[in-house]
PDB file of N, CA and C in Angstrom:
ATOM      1  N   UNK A   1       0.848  -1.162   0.000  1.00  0.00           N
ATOM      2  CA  UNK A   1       0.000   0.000   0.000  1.00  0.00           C
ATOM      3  C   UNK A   1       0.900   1.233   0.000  1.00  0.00           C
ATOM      4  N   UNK A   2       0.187   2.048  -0.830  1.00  0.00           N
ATOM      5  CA  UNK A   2       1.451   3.530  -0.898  1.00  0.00           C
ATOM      6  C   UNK A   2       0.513   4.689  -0.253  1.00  0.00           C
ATOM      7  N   UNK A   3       0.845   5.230   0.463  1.00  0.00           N
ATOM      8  CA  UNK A   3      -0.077   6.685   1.272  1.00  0.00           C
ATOM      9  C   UNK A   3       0.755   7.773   0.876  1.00  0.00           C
ATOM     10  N   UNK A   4       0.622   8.992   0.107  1.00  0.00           N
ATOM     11  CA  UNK A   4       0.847   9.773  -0.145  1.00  0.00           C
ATOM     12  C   UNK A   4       0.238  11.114   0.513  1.00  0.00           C
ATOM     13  N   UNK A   5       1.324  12.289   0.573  1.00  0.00           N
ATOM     14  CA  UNK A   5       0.703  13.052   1.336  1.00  0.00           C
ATOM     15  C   UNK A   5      -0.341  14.420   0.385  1.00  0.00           C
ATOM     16  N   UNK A   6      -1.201  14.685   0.284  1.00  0.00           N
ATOM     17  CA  UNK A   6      -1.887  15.286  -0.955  1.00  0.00           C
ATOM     18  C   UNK A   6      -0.835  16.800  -1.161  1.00  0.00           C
ATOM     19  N   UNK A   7      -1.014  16.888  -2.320  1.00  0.00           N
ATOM     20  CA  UNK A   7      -0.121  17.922  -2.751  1.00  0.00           C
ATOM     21  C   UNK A   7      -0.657  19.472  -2.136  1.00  0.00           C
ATOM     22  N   UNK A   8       0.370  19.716  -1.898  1.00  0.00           N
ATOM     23  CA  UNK A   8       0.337  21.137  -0.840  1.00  0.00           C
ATOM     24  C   UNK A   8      -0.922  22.434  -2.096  1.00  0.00           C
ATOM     25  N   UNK A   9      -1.676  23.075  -1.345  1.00  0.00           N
ATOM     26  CA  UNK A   9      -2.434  23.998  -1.997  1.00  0.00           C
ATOM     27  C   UNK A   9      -1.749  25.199  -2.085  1.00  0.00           C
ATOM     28  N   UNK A  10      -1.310  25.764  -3.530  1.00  0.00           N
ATOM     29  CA  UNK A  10      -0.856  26.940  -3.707  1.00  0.00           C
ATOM     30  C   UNK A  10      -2.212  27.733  -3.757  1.00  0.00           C
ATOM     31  N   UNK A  11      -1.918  29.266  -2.741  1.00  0.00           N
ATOM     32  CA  UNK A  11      -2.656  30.432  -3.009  1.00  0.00           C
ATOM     33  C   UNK A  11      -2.509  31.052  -4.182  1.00  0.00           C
ATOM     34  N   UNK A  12      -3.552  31.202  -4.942  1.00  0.00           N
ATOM     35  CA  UNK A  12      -3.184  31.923  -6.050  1.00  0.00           C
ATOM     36  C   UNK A  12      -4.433  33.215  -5.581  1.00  0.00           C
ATOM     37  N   UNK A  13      -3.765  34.391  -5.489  1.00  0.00           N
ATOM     38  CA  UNK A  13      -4.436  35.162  -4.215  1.00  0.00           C
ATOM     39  C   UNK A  13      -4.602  36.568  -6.003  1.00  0.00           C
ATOM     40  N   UNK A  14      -5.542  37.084  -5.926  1.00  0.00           N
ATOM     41  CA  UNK A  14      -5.726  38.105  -7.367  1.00  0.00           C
ATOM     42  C   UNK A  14      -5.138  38.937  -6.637  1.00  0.00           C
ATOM     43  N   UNK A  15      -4.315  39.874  -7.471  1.00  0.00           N
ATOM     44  CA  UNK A  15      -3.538  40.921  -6.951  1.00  0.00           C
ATOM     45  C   UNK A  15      -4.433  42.388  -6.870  1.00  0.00           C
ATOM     46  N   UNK A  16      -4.463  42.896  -5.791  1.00  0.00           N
ATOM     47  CA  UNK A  16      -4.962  44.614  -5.891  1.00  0.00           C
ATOM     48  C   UNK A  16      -4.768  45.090  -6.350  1.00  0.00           C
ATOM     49  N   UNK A  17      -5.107  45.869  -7.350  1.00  0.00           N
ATOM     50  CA  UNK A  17      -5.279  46.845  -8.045  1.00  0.00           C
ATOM     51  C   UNK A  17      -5.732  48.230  -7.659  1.00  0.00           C
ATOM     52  N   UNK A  18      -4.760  49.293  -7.458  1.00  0.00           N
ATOM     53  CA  UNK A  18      -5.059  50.836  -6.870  1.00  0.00           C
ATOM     54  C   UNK A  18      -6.116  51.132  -7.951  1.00  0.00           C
ATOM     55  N   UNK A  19      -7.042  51.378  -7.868  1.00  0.00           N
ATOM     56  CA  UNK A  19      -8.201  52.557  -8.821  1.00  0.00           C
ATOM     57  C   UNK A  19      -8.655  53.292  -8.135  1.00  0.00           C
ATOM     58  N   UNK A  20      -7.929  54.902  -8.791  1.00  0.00           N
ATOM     59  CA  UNK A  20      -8.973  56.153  -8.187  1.00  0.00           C
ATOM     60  C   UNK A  20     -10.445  55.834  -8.330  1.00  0.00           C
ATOM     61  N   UNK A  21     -10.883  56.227  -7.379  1.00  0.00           N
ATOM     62  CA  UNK A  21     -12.624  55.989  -7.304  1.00  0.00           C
ATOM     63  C   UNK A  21     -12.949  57.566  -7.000  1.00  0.00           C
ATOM     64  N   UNK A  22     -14.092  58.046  -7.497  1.00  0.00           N
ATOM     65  CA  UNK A  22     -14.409  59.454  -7.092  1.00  0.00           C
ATOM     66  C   UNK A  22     -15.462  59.532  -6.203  1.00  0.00           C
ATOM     67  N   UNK A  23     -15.122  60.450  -5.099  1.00  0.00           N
ATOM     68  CA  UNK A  23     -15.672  60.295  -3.769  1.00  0.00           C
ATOM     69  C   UNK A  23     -17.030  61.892  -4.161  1.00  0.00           C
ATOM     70  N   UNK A  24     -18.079  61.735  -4.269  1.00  0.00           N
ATOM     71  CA  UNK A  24     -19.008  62.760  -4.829  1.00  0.00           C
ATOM     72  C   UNK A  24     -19.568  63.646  -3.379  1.00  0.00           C
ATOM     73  N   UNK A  25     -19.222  65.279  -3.069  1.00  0.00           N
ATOM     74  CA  UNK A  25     -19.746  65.466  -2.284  1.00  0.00           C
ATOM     75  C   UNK A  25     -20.612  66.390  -2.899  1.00  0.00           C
ATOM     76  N   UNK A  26     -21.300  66.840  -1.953  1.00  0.00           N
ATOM     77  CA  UNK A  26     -22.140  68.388  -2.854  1.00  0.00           C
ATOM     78  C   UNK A  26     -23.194  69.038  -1.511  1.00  0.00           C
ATOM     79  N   UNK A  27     -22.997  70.365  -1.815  1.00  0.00           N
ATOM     80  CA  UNK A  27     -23.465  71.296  -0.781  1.00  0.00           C
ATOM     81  C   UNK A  27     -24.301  72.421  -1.588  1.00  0.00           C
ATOM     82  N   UNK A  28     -24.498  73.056  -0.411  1.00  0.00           N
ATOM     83  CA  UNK A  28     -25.465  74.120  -0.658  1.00  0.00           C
ATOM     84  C   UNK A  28     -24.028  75.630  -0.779  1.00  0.00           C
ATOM     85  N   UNK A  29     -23.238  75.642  -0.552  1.00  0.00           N
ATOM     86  CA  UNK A  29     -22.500  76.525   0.524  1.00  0.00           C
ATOM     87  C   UNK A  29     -20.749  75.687   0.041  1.00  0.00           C
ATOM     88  N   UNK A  30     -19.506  76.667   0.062  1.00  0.00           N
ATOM     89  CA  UNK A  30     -18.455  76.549   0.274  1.00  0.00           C
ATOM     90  C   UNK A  30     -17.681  75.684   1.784  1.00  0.00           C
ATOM     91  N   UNK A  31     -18.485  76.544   2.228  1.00  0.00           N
ATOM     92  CA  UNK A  31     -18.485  76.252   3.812  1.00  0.00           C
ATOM     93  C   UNK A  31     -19.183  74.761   4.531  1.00  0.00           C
ATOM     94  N   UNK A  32     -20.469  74.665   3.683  1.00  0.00           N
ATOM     95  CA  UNK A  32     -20.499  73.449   3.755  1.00  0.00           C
ATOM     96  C   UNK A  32     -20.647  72.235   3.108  1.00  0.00           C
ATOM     97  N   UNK A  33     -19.571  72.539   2.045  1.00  0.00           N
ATOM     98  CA  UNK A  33     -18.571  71.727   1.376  1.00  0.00           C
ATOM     99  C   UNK A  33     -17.505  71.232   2.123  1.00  0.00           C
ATOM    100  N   UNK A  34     -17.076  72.306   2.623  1.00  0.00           N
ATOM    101  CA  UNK A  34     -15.846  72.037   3.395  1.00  0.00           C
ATOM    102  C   UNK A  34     -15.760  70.947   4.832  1.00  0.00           C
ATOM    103  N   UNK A  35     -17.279  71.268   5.439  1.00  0.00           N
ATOM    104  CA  UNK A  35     -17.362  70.636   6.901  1.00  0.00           C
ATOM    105  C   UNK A  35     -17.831  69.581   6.602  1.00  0.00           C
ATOM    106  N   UNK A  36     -18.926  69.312   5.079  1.00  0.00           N
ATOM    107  CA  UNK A  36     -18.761  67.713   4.494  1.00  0.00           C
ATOM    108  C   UNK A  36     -17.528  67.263   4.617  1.00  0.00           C
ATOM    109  N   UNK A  37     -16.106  67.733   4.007  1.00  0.00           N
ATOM    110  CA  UNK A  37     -14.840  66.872   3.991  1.00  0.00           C
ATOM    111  C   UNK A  37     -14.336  66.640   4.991  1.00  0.00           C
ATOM    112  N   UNK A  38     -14.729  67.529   6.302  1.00  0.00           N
ATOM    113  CA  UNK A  38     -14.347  67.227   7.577  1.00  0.00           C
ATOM    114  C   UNK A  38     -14.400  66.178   7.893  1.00  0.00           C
ATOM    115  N   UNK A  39     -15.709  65.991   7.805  1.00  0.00           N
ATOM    116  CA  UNK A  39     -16.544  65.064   8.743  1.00  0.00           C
ATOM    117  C   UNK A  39     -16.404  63.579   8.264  1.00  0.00           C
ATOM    118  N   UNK A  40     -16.025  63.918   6.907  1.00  0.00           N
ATOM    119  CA  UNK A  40     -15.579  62.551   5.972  1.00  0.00           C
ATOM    120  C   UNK A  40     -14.632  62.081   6.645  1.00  0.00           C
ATOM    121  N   UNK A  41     -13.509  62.710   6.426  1.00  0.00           N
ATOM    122  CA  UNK A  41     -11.759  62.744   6.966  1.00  0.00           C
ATOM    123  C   UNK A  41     -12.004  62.399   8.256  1.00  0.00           C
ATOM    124  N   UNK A  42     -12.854  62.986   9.244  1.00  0.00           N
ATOM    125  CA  UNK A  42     -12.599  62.230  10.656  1.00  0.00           C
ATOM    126  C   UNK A  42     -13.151  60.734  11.082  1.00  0.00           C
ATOM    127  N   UNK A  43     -14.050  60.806  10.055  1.00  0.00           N
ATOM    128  CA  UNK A  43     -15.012  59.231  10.471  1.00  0.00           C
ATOM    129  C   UNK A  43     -13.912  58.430   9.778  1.00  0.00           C
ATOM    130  N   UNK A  44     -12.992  58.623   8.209  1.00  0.00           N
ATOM    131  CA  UNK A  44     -12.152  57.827   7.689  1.00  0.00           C
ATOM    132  C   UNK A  44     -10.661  57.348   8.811  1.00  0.00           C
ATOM    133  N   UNK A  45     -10.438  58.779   9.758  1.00  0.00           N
ATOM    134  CA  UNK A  45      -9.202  58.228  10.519  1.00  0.00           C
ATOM    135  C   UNK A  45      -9.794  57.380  11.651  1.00  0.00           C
ATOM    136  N   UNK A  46     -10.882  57.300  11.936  1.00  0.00           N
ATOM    137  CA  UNK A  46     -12.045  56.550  13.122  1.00  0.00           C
ATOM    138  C   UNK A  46     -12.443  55.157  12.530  1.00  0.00           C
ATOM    139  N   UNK A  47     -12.323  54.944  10.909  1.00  0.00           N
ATOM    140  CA  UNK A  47     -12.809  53.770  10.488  1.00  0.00           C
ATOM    141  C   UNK A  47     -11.906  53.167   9.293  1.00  0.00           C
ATOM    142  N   UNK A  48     -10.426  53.447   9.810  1.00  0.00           N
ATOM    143  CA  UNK A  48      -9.581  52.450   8.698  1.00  0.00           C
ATOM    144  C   UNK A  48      -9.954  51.351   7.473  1.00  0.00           C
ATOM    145  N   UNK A  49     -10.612  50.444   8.221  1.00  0.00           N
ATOM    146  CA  UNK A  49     -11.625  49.230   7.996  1.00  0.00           C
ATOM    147  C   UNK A  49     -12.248  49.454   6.697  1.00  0.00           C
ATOM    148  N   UNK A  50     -12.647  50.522   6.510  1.00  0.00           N
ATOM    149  CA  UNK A  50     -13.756  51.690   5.161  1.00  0.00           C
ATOM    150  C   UNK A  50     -12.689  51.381   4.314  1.00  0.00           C
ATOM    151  N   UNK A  51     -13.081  50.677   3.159  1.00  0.00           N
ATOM    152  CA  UNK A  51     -12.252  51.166   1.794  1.00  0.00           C
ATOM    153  C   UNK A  51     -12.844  52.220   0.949  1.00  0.00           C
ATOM    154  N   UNK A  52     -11.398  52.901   0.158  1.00  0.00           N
ATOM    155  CA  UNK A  52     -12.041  53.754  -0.968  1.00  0.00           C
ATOM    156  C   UNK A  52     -13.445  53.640  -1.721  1.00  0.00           C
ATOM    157  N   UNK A  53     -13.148  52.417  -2.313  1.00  0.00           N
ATOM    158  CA  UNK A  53     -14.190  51.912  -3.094  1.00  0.00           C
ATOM    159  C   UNK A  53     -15.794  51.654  -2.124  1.00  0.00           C
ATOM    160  N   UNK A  54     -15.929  51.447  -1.139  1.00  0.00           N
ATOM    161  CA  UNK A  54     -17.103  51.500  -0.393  1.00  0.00           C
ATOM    162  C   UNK A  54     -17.517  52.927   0.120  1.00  0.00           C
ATOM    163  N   UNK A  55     -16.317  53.562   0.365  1.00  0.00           N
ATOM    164  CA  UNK A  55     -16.680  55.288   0.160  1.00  0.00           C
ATOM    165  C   UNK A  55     -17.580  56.016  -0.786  1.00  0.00           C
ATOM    166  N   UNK A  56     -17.103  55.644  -1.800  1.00  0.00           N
ATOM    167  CA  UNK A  56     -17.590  55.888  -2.995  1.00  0.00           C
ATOM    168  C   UNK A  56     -18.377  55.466  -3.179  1.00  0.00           C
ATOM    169  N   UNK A  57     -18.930  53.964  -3.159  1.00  0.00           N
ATOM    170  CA  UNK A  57     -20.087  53.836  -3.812  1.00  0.00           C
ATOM    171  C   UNK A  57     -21.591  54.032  -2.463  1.00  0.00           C
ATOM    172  N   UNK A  58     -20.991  54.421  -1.238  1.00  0.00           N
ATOM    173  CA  UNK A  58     -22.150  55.140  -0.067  1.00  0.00           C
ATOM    174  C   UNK A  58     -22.323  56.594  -0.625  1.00  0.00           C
ATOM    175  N   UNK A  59     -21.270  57.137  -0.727  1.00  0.00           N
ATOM    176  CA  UNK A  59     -21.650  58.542  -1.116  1.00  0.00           C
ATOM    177  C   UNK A  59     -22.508  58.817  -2.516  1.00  0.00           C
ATOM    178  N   UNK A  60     -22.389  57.847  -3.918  1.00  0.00           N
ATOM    179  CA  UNK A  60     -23.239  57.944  -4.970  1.00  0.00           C
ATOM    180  C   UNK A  60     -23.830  57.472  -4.889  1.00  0.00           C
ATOM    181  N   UNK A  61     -24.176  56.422  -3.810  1.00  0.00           N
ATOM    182  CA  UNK A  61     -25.685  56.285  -3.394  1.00  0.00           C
ATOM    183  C   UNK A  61     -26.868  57.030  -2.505  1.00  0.00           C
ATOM    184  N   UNK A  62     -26.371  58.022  -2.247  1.00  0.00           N
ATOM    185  CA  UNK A  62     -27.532  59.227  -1.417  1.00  0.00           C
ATOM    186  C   UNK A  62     -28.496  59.270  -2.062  1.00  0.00           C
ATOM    187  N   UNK A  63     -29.956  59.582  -1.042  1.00  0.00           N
ATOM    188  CA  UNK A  63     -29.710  59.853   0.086  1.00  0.00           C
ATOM    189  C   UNK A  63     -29.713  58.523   0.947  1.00  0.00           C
ATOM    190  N   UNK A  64     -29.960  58.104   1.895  1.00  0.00           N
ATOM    191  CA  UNK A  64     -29.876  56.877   2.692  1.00  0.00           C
ATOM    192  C   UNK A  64     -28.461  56.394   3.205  1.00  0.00           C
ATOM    193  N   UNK A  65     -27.830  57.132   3.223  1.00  0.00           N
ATOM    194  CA  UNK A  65     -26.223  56.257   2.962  1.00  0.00           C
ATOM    195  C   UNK A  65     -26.594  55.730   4.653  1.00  0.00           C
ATOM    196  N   UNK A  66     -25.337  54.549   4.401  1.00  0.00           N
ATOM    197  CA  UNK A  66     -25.154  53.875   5.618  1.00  0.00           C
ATOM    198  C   UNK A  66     -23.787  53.959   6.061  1.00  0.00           C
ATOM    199  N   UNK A  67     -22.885  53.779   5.208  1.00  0.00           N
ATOM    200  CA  UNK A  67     -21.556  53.747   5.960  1.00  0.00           C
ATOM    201  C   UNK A  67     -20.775  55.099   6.541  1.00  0.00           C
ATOM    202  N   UNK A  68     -21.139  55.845   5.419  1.00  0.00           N
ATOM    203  CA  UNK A  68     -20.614  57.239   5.876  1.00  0.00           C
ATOM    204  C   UNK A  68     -21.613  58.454   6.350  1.00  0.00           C
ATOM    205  N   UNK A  69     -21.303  58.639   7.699  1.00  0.00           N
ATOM    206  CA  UNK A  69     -22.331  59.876   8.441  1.00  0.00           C
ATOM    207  C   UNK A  69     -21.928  61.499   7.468  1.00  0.00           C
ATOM    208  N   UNK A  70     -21.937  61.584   6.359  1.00  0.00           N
ATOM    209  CA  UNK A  70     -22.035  62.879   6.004  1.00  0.00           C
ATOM    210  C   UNK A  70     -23.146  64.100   6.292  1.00  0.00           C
TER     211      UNK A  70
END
C-alpha cells in the first residue's frame, strides 16, 4: 500500500489593483462643502476598515447612505 501526502495547496491570491474611485460630495454653501470633507476625513481616521471603493459607492448612493455619516 502507498499513502501519499496530498499535494500542498498553492494560493493563487488576485492581486490589488489601486483605482482612483471618485468620492461625490455636494453642498449648498463653500463652507459646507468644506465641513462635508471634515466630517468625511474624521469618520475615515475613526474607520480604517472603510475602503475607498465602499466610500464611494455610499456617497453615490444618497440619500440613505449607511456607511458614511455625512
Amino acid at each position: 500500500m502507498v499513502i501519499e501526502a496530498p499535494a500542498e495547496a498553492t494560493a493563487t491570491a488576485t492581486p490589488v489593483v489601486a483605482v482612483p474611485v471618485p468620492w461625490l460630495l455636494s453642498a449648498k454653501s463653500d463652507a459646507a462643502l468644506r465641513e462635508q470633507a471634515r466630517r468625511l476625513r474624521g469618520f475615515l481616521a475613526e474607520h480604517p476598515e472603510v475602503t475607498p471603493a465602499e466610500v464611494a459607492a455610499d456617497l453615490a448612493a444618497r440619500p440613505g447612505s449607511r456607511t458614511v455619516p455625512c
